[in-house]
Protein backbone atom coordinates (compact mmCIF):
# COMPACT_ATOMS: atom_id res chain seq x y z
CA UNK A 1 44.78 113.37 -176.79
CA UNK A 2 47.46 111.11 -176.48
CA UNK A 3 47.91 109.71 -172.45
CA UNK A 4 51.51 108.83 -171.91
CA UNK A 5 50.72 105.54 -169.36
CA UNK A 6 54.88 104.90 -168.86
CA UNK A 7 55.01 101.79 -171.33
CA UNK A 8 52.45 102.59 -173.74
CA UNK A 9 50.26 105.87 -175.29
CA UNK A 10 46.76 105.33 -175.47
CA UNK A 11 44.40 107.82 -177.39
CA UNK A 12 41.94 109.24 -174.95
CA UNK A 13 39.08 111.99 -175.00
CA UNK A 14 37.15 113.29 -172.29
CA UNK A 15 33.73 115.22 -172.95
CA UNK A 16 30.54 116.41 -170.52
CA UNK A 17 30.76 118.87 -167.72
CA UNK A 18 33.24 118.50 -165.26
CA UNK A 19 30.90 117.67 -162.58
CA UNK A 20 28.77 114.98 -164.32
CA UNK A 21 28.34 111.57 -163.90
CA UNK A 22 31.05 110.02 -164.89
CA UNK A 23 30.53 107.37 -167.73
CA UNK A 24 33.30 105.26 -169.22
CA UNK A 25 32.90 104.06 -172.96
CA UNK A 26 35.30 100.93 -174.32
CA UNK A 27 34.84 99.80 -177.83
CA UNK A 28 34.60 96.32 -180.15
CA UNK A 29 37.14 95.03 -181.62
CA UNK A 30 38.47 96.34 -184.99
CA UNK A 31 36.78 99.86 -184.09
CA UNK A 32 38.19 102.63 -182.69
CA UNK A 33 36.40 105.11 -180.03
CA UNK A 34 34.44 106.86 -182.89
CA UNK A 35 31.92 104.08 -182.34
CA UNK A 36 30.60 106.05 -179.49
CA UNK A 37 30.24 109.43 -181.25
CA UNK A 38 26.13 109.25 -181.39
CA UNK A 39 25.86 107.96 -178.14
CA UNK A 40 28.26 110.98 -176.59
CA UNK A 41 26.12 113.48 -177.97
CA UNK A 42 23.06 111.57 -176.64
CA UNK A 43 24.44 112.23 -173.35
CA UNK A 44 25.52 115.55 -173.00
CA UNK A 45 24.98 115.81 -169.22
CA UNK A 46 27.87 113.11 -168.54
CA UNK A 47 31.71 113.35 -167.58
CA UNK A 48 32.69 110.57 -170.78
CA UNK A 49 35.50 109.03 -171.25
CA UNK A 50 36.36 107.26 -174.02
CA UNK A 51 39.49 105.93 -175.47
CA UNK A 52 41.33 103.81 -178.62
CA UNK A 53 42.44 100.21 -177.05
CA UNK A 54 46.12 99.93 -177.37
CA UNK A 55 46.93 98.30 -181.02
CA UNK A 56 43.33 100.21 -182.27
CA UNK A 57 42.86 104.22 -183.87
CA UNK A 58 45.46 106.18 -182.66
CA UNK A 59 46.92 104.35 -179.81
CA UNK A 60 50.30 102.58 -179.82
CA UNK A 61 50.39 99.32 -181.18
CA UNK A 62 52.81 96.86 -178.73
CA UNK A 63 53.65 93.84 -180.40
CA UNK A 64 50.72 90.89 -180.43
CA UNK A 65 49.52 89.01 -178.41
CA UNK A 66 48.17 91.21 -175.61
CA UNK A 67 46.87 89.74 -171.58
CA UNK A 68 43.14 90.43 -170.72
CA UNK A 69 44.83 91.66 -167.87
CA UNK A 70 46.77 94.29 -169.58
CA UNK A 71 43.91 95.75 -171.16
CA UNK A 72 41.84 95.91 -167.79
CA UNK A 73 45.08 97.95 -166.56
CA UNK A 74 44.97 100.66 -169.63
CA UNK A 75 41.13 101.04 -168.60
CA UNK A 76 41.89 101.43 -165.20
CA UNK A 77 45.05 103.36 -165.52
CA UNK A 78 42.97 105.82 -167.97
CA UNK A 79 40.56 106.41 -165.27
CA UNK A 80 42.57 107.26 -162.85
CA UNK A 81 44.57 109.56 -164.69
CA UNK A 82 41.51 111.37 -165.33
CA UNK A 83 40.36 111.00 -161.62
CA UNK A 84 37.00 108.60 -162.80
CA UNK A 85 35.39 107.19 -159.96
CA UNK A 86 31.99 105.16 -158.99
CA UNK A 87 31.69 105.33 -162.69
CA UNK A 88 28.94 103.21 -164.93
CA UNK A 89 31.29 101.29 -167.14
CA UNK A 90 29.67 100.43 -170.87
CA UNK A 91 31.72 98.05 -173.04
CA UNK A 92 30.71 96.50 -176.22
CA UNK A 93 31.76 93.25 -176.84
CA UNK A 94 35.36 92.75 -175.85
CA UNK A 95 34.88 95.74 -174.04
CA UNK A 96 32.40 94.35 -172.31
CA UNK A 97 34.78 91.35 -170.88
CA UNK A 98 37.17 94.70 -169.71
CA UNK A 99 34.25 95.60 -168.17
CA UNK A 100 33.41 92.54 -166.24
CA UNK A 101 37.18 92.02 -165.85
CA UNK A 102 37.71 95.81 -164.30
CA UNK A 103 34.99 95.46 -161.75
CA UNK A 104 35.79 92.37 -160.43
CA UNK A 105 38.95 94.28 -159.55
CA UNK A 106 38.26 97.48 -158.77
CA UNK A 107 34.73 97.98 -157.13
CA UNK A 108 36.20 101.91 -156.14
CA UNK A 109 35.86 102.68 -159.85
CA UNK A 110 32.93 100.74 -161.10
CA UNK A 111 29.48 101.64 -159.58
CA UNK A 112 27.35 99.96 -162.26
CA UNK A 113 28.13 98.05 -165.21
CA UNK A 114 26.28 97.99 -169.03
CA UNK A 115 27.73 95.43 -170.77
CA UNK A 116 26.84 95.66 -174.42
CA UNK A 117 26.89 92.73 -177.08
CA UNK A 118 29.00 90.98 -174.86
CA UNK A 119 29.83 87.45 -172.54
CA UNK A 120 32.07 86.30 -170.07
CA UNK A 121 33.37 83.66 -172.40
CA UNK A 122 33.09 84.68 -176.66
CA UNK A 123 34.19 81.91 -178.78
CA UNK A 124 36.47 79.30 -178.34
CA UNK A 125 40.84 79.33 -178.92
CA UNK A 126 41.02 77.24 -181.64
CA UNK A 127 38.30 79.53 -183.47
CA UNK A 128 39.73 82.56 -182.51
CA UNK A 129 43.72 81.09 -183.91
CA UNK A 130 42.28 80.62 -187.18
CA UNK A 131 41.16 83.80 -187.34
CA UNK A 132 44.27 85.25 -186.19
CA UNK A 133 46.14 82.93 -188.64
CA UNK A 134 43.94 84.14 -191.70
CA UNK A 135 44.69 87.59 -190.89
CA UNK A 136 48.62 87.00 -190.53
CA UNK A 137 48.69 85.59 -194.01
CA UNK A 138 46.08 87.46 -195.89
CA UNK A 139 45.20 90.98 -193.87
CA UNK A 140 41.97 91.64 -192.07
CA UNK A 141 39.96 92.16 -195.30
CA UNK A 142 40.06 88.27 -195.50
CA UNK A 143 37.72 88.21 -192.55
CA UNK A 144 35.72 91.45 -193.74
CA UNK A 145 32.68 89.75 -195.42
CA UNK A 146 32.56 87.06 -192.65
CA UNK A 147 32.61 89.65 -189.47
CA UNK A 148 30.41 92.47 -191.10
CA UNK A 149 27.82 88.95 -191.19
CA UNK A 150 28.30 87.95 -188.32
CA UNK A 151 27.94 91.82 -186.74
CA UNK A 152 24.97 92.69 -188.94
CA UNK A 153 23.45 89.19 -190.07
CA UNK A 154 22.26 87.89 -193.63
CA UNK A 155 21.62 90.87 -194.89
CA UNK A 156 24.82 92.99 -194.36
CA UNK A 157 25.43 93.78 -197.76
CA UNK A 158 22.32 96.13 -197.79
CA UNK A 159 22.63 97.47 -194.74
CA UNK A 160 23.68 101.66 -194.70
CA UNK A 161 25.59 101.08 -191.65
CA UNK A 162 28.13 98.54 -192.83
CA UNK A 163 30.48 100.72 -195.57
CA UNK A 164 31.91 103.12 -192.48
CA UNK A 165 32.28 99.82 -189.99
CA UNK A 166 34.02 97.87 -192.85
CA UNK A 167 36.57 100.69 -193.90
CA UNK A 168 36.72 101.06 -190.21
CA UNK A 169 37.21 97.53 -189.17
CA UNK A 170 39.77 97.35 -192.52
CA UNK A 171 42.14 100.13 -191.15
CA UNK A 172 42.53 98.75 -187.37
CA UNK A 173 46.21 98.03 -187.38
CA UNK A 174 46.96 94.33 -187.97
CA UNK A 175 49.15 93.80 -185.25
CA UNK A 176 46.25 95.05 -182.73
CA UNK A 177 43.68 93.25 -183.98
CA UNK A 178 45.50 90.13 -183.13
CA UNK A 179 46.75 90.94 -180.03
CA UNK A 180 43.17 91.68 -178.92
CA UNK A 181 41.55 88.45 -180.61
CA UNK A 182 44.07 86.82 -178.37
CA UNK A 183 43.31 88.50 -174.95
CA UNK A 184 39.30 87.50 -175.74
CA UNK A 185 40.71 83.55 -177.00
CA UNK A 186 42.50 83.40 -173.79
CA UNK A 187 39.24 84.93 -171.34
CA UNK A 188 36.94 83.02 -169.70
CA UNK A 189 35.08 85.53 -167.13
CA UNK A 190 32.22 83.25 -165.72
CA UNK A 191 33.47 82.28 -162.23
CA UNK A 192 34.13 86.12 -161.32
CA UNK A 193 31.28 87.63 -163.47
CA UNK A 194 28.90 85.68 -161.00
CA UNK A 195 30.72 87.24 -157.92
CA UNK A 196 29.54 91.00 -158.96
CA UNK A 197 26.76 92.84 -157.33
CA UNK A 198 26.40 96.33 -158.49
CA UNK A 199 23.63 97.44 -160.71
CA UNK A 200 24.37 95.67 -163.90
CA UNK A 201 22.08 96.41 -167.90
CA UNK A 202 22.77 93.98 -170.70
CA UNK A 203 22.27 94.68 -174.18
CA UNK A 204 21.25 92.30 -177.28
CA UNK A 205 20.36 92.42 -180.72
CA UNK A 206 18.32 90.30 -182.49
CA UNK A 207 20.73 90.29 -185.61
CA UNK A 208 23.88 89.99 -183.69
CA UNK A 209 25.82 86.57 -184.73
CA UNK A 210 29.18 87.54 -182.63
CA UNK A 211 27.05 87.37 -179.58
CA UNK A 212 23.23 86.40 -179.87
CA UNK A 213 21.27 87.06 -177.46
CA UNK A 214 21.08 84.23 -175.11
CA UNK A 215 24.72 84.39 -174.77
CA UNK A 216 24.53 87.49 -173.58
CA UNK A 217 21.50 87.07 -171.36
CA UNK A 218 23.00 83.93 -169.64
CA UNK A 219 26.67 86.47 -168.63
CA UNK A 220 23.80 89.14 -167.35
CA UNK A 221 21.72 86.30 -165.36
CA UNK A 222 25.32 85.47 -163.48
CA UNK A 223 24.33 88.91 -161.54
CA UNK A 224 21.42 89.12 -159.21
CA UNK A 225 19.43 92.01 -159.90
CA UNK A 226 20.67 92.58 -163.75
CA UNK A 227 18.35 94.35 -166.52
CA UNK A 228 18.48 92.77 -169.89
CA UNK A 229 17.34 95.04 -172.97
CA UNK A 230 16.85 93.39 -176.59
CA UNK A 231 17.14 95.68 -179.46
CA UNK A 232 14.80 94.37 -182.49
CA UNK A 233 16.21 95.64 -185.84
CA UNK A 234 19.85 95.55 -184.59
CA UNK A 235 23.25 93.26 -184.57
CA UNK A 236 26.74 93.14 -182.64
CA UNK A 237 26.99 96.88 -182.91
CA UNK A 238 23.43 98.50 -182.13
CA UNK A 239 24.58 102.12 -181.92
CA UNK A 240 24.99 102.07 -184.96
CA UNK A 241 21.76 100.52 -186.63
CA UNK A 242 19.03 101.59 -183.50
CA UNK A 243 21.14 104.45 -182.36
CA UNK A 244 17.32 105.94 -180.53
CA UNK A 245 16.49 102.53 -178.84
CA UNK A 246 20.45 102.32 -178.07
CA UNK A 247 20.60 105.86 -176.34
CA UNK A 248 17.42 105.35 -174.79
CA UNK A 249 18.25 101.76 -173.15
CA UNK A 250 21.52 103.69 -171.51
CA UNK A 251 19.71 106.87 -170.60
CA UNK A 252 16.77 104.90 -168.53
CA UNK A 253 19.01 102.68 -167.02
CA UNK A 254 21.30 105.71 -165.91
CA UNK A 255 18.34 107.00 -164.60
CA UNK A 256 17.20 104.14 -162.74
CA UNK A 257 20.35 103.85 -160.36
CA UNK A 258 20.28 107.59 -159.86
CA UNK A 259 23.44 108.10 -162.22
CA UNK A 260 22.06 111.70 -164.12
């Protein structure tokens, strides 16, 4: 459904039982909410909500570039339109840095945190300009072959899960795509990440070249108390490549802090 949020529309769905645990999903960039699709049905005993980031899937697409802080207010906005509280917050990648960025603000919303394939600081500006430039002038299938290697490492090419995340990463609207590689250029999370305390999972894969994993083990070691789960066999998006050892790293840690 489409959420009318006064300036903007975002494209939202909420699944589960009305009374379940409520568990917020936020996608990579140059996806779409579909991402989350196994993982949903994993988890049938949830309240989930899961949406399109403005400029991505069915969402409005403002004109580029877009605030960190803009997107943390869609998330939070979203939530409380839907009346999601104390909820366990899972972002991938720059859904993770929402993540982070939304429960440094708003501890009423966020009970517990699982940030995916993620850091408090991805990349540098100038690195994440070219890339915008290169898509300005030639479209996002100029970066195709070098993000699917990056998300899925050397061997992309051959791996079954990369045709639907290509066409899928092809068809995010330009003008969203670089309004979001802007908001992650412009981010650098590691001064509040380290404030948090609230139960807190990381996730890694041993392919993943966006974020490897000691990038995203030294954002979960700013937080006293944090799990840290490596996926063998798996890159930026491991839902999609270990979608068992994915649901099963989420359902146990659920579990653990007594959320379903």
């Amino acid at each position: 459904m489409l959420v009318w949020l006064n300036d903007l529309r975002l494209n939202a769905t909420v699944s589960g039982p009305a009374d379940g645990p409520p568990l917020v999903l936020i996608h990579a960039l140059g996806t779409d909410h579909t991402l989350w699709d196994g993982l949903v049905a994993a988890l049938p005993r949830h309240r989930i909500l899961r949406f399109d980031l403005r400029g991505h899937g069915l969402s409005d697409v403002p004109p580029a570039p877009y605030s960190m802080g803009a997107l943390i207010r869609d998330t939070e906005r979203l939530m409380e339109h839907f009346a999601m509280k104390e909820a366990v917050v899972l972002g991938l990648s720059i859904g993770g840095m929402i993540a982070q960025g939304l429960a440094v603000k708003r501890l009423d919303l966020v009970r517990g945190l699982i940030l995916s394939n993620t850091a408090a600081r991805i990349g540098i500006a100038a690195q994440w300009q070219a890339r915008i430039d290169t898509a300005r002038k030639s479209g996002l299938a100029a970066l195709a072959d070098g993000n699917m290697e990056r998300w899925f490492g050397r061997g992309w090419q051959a791996n079954p899960a990369t045709p639907a995340i290509r066409t899928l990463f092809q068809s995010t609207p330009l003008e969203g795509w670089c309004g979001c590689a802007a908001a992650i250029a412009g981010t650098d999370f590691y001064e509040t990440t380290a404030t948090l305390r609230l139960p807190l999972m990381a996730i890694a894969g041993t392919n993943d070249g966006s974020t490897p994993p000691d990038l995203v083990r030294e954002t979960a070691e700013l937080v006293p108390g944090h799990q840290f789960r490596l996926i063998r066999g798996a890159g930026h998006l491991p839902m999609t490549e270990q979608p068992d050892a994915y649901a099963q790293a989420v359902t146990e840690f659920l579990f653990a802090i007594g959320h379903g």
